[in-house]
PDB file of N, CA and C in Angstrom:
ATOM      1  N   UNK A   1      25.647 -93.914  91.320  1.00  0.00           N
ATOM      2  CA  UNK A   1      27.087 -93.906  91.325  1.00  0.00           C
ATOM      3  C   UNK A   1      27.554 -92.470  91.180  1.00  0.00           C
ATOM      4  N   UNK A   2      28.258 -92.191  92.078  1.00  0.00           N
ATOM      5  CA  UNK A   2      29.072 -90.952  92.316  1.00  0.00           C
ATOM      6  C   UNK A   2      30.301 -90.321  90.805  1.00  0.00           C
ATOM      7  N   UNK A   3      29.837 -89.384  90.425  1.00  0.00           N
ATOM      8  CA  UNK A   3      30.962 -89.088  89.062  1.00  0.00           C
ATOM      9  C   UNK A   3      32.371 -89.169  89.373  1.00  0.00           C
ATOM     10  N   UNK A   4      32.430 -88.816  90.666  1.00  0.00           N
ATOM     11  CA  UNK A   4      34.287 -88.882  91.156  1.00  0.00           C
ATOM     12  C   UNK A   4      34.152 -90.310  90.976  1.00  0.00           C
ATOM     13  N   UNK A   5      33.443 -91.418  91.402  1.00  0.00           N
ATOM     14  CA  UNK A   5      34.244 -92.847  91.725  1.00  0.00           C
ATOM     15  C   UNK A   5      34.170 -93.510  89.989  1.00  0.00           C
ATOM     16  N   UNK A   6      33.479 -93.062  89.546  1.00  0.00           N
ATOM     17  CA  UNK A   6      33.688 -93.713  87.518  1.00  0.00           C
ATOM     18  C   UNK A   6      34.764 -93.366  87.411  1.00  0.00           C
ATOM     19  N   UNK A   7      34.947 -92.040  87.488  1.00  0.00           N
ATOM     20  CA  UNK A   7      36.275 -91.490  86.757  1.00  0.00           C
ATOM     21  C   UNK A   7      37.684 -92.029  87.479  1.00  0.00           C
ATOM     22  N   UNK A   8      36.915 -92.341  88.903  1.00  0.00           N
ATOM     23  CA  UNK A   8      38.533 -93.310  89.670  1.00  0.00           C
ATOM     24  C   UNK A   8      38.466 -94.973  89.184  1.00  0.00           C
ATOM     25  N   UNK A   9      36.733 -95.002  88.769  1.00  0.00           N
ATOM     26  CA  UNK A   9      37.197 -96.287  88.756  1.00  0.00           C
ATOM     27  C   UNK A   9      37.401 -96.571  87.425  1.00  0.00           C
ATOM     28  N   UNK A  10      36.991 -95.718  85.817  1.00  0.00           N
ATOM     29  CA  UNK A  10      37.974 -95.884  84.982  1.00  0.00           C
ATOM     30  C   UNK A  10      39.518 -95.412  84.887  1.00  0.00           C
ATOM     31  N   UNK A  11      40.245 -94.871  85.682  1.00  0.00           N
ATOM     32  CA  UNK A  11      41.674 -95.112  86.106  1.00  0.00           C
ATOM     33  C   UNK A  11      42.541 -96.306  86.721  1.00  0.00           C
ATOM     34  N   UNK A  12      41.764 -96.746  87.370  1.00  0.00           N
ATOM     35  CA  UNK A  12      41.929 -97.505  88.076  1.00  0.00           C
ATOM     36  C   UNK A  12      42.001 -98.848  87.187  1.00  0.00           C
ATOM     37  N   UNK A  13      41.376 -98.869  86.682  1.00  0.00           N
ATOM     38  CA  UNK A  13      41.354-100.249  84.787  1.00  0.00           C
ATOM     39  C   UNK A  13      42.483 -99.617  83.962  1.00  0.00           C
ATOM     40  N   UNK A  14      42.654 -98.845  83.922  1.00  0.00           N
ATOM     41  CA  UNK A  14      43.718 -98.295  83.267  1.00  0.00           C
ATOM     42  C   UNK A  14      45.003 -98.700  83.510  1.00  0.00           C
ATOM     43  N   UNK A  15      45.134 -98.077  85.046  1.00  0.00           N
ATOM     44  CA  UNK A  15      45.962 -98.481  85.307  1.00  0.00           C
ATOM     45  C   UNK A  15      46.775-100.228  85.805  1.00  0.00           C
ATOM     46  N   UNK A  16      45.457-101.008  85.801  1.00  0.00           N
ATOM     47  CA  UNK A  16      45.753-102.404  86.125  1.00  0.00           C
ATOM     48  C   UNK A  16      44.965-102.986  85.060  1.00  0.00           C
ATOM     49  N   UNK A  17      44.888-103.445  83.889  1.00  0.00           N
ATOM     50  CA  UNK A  17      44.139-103.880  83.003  1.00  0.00           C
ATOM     51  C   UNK A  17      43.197-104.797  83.188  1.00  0.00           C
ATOM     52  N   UNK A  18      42.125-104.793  83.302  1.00  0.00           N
ATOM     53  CA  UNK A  18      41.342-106.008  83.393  1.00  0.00           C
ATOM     54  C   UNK A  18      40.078-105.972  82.142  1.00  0.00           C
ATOM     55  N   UNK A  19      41.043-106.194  81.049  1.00  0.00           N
ATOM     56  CA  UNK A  19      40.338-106.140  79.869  1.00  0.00           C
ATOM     57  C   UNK A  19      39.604-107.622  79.881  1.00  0.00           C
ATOM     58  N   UNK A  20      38.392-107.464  78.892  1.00  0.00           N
ATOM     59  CA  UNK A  20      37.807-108.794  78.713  1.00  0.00           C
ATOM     60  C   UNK A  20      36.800-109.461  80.221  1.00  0.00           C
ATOM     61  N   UNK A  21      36.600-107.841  80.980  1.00  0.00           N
ATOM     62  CA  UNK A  21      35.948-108.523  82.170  1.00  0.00           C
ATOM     63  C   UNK A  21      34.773-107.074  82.283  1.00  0.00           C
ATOM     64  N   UNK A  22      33.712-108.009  82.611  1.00  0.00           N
ATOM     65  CA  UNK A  22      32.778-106.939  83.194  1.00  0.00           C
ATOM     66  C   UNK A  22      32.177-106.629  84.450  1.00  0.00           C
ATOM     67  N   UNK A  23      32.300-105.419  84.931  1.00  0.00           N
ATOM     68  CA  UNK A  23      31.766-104.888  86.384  1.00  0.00           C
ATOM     69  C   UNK A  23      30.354-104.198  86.656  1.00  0.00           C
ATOM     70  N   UNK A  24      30.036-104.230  86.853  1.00  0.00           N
ATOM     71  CA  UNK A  24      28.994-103.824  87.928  1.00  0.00           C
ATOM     72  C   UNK A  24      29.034-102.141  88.547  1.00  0.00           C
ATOM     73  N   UNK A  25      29.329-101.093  87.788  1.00  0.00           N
ATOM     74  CA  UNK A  25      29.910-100.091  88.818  1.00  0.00           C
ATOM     75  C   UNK A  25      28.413 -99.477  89.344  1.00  0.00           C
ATOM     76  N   UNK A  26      28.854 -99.644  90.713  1.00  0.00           N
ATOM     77  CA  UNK A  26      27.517 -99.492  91.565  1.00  0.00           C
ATOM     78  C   UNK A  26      28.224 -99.237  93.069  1.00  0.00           C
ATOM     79  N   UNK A  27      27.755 -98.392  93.674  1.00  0.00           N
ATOM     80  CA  UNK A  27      28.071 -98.069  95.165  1.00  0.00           C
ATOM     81  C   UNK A  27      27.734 -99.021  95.914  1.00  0.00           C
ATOM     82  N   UNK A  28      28.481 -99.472  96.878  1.00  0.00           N
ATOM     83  CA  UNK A  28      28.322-100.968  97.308  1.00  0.00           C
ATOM     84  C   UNK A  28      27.241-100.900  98.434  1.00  0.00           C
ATOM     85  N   UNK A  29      26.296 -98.989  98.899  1.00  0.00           N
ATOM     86  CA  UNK A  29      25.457 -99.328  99.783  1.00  0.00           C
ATOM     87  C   UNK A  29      24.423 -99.385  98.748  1.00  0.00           C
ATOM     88  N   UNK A  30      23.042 -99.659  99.278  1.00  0.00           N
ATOM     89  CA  UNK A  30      21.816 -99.663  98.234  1.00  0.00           C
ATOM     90  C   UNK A  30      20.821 -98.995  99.464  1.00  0.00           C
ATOM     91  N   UNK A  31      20.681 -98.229  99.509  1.00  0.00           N
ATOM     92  CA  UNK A  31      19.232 -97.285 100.034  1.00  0.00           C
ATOM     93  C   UNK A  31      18.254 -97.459  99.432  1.00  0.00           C
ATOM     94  N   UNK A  32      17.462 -97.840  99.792  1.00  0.00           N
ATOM     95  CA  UNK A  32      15.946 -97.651  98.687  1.00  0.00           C
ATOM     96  C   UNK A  32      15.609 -96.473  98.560  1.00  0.00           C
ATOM     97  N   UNK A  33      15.293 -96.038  97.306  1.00  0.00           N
ATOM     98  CA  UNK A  33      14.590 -94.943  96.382  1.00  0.00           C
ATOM     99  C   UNK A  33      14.284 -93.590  97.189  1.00  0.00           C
ATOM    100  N   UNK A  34      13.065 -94.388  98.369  1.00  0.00           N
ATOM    101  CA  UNK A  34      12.481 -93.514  98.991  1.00  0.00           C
ATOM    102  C   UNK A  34      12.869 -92.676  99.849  1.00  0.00           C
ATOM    103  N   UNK A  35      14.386 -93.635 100.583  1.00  0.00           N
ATOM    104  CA  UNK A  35      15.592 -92.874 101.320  1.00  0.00           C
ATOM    105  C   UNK A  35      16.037 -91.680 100.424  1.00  0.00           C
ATOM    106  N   UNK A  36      16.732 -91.819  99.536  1.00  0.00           N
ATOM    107  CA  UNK A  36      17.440 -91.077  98.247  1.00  0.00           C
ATOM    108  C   UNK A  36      16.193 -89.934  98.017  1.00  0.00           C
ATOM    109  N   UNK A  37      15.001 -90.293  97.697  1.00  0.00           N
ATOM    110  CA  UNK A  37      14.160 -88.855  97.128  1.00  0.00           C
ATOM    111  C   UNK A  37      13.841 -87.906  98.615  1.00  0.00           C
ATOM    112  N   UNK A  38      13.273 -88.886  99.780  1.00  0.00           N
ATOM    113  CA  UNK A  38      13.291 -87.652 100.823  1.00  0.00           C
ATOM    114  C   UNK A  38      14.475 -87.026 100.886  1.00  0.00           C
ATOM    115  N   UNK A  39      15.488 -87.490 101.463  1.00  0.00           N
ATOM    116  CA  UNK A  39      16.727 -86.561 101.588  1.00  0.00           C
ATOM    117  C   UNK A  39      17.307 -85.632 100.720  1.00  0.00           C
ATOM    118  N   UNK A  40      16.992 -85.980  99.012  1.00  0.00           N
ATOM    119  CA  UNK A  40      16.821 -84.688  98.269  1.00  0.00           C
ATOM    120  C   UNK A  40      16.193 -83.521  98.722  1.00  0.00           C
ATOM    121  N   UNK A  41      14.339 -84.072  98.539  1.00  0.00           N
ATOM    122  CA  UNK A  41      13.459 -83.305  98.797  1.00  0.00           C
ATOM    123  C   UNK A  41      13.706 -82.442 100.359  1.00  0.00           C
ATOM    124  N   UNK A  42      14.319 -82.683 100.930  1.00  0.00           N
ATOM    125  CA  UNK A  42      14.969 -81.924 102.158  1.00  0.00           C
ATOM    126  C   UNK A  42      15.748 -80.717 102.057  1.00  0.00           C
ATOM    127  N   UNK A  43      16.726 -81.604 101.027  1.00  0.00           N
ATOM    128  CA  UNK A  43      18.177 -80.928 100.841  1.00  0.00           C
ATOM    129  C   UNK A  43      17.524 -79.477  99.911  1.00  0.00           C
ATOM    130  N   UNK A  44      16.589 -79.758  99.225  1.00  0.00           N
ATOM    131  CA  UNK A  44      15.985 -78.820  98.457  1.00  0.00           C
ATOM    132  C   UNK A  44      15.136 -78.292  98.470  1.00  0.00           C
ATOM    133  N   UNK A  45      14.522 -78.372  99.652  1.00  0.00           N
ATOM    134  CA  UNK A  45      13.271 -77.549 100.479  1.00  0.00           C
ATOM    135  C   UNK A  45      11.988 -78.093  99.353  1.00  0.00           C
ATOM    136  N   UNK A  46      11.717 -79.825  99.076  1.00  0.00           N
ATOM    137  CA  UNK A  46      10.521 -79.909  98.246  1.00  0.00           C
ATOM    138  C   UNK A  46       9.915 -80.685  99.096  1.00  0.00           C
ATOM    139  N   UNK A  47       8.641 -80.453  99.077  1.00  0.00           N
ATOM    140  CA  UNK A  47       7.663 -81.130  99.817  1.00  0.00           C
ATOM    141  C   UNK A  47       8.117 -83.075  99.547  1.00  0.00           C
ATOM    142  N   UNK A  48       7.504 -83.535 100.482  1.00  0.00           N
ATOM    143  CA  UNK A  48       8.105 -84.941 100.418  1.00  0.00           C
ATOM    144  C   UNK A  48       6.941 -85.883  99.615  1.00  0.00           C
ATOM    145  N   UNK A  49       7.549 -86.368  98.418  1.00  0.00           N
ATOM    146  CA  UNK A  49       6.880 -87.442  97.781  1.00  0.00           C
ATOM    147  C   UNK A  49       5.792 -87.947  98.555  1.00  0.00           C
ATOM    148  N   UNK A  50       4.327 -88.926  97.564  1.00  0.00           N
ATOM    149  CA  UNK A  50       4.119 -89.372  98.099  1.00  0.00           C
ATOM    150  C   UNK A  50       4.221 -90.844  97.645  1.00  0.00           C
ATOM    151  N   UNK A  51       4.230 -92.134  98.310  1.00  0.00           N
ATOM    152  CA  UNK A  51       4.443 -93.462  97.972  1.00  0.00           C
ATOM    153  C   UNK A  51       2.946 -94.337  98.083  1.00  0.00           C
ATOM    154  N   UNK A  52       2.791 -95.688  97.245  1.00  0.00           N
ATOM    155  CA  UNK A  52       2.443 -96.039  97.261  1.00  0.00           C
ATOM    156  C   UNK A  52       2.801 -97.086  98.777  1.00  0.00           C
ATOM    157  N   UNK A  53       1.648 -97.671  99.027  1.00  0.00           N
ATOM    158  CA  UNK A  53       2.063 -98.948 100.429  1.00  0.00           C
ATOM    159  C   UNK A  53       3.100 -99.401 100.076  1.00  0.00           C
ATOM    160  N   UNK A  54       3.636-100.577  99.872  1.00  0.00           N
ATOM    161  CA  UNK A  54       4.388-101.749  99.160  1.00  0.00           C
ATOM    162  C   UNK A  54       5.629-101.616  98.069  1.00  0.00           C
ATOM    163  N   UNK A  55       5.782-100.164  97.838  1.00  0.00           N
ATOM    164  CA  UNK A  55       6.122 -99.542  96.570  1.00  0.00           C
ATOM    165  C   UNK A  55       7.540-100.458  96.516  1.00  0.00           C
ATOM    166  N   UNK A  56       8.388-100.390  97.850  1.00  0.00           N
ATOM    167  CA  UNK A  56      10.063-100.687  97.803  1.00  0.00           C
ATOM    168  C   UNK A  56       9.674-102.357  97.469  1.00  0.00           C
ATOM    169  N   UNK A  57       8.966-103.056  97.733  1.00  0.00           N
ATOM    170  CA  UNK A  57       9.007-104.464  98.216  1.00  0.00           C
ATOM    171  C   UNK A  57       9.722-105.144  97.121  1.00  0.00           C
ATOM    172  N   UNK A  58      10.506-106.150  97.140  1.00  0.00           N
ATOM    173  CA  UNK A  58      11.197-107.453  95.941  1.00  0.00           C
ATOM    174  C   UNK A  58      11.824-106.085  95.226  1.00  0.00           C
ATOM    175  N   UNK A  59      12.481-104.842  95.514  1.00  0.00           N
ATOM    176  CA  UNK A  59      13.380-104.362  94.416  1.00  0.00           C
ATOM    177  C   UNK A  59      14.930-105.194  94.403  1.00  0.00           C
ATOM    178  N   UNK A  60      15.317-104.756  92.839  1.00  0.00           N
ATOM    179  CA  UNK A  60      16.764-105.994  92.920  1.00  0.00           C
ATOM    180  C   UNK A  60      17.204-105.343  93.533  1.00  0.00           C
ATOM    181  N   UNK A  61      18.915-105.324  94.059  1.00  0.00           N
ATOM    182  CA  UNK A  61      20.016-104.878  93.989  1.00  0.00           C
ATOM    183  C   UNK A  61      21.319-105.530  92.863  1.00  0.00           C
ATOM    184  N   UNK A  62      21.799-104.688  92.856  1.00  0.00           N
ATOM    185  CA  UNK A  62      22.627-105.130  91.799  1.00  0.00           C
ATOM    186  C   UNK A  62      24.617-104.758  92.583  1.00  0.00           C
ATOM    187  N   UNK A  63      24.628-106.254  91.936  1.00  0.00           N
ATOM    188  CA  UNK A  63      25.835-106.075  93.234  1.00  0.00           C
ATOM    189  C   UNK A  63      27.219-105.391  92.518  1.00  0.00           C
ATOM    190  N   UNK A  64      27.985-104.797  93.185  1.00  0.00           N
ATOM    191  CA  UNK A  64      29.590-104.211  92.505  1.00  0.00           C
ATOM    192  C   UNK A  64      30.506-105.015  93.259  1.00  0.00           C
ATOM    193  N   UNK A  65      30.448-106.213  93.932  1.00  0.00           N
ATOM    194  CA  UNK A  65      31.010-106.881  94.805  1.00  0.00           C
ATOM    195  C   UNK A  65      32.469-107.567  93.532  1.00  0.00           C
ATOM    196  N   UNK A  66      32.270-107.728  92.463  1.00  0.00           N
ATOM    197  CA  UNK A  66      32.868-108.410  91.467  1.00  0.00           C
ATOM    198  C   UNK A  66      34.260-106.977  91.130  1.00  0.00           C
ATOM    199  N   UNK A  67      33.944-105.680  91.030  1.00  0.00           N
ATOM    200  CA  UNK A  67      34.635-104.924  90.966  1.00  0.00           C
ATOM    201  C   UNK A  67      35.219-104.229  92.471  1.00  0.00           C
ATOM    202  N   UNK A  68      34.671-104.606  93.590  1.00  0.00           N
ATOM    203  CA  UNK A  68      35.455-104.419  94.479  1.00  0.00           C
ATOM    204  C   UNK A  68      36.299-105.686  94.958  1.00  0.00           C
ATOM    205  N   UNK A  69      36.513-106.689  94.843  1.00  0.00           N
ATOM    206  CA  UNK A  69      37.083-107.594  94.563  1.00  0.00           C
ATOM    207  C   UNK A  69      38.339-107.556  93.879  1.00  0.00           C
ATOM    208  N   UNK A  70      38.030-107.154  92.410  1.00  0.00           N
ATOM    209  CA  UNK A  70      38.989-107.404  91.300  1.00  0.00           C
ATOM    210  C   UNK A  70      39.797-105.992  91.407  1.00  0.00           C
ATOM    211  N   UNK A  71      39.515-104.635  91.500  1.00  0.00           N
ATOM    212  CA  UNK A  71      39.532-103.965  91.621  1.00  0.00           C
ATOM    213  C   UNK A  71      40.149-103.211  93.058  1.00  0.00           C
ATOM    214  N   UNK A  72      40.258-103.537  93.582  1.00  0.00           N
ATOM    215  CA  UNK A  72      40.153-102.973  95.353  1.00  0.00           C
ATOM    216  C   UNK A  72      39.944-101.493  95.455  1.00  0.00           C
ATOM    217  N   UNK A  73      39.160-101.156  94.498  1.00  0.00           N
ATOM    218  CA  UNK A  73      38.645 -99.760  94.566  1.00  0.00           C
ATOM    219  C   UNK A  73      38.667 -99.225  95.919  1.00  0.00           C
ATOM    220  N   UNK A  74      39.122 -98.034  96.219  1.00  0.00           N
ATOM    221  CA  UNK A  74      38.346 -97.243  97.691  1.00  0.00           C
ATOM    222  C   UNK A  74      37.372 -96.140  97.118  1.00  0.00           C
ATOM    223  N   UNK A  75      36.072 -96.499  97.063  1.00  0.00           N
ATOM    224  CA  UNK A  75      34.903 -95.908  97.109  1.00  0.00           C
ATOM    225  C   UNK A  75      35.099 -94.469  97.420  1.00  0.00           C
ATOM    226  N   UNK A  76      35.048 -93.234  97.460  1.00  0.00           N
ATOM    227  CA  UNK A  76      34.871 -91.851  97.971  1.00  0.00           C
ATOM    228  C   UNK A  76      33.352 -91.566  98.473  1.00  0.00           C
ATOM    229  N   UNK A  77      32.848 -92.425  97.880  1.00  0.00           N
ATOM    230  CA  UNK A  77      31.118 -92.345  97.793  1.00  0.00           C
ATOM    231  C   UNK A  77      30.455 -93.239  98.068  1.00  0.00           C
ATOM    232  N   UNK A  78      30.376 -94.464  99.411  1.00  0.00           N
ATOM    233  CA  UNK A  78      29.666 -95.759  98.907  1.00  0.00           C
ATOM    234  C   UNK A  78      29.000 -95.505  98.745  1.00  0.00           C
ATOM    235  N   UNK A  79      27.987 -94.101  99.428  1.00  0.00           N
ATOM    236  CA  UNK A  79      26.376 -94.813 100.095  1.00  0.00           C
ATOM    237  C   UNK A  79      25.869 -93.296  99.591  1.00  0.00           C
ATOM    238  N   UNK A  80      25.012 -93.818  98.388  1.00  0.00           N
ATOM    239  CA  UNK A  80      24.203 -92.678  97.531  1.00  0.00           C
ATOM    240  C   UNK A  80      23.944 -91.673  98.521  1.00  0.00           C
ATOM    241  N   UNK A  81      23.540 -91.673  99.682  1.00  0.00           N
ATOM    242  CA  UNK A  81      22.782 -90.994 100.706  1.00  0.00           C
ATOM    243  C   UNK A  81      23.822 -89.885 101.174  1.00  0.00           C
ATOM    244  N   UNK A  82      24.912 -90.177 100.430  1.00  0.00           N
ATOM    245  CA  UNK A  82      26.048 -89.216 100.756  1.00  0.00           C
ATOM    246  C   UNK A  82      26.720 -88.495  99.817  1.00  0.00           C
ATOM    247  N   UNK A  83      25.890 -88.397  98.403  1.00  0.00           N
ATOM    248  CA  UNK A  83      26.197 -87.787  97.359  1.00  0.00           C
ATOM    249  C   UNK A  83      25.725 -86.355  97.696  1.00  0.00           C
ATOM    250  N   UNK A  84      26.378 -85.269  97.024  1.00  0.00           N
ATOM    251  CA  UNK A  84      26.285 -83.961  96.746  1.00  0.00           C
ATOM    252  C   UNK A  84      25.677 -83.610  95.676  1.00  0.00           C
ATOM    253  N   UNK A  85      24.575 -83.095  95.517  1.00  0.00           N
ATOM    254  CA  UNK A  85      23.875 -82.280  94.143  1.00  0.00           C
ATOM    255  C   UNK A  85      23.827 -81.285  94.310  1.00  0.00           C
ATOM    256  N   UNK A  86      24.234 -80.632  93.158  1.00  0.00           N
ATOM    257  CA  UNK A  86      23.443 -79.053  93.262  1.00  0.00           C
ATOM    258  C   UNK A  86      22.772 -78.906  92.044  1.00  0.00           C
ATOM    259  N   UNK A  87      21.946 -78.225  92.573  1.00  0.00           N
ATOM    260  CA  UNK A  87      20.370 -77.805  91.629  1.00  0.00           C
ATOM    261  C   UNK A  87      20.487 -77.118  90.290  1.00  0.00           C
TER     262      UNK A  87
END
């Protein structure tokens, strides 16, 4: 989860109360792991991990579908793969 979309999406409760309810705050894409560490390791000139066979297989996802719903958040960030780090 992107630090801009917490901080919109604790405003965003603020500003419309939905006390007594719990969300999920999670970017509504899910990339697996291995997406997310190469494209670091790119972004940062590191040699690319290595994985086991099978490594991604049966991972959960965990859904934010309950806070985009209740919420009608607009995301700045869905899809981890589009976050900004610096080193």
């Amino acid at each position: 989860m992107h630090h801009d979309d917490v901080t919109g999406i604790i405003q965003v409760i603020m500003r419309q109360p939905q006390w007594n309810q719990i969300y999920n705050v999670v970017a509504p894409e899910h990339p697996v792991r291995r997406e997310i560490y190469a494209r670091n390791a790119r972004e940062f000139g590191y040699p690319l991990p290595d994985y086991a066979d099978g490594a991604e297989e049966g991972y959960k996802v965990v859904s934010g579908s309950k806070l985009i719903r209740d919420l009608n958040y607009p995301f700045q960030y869905a899809n981890p793969l589009d976050f900004t780090y610096t080193p």
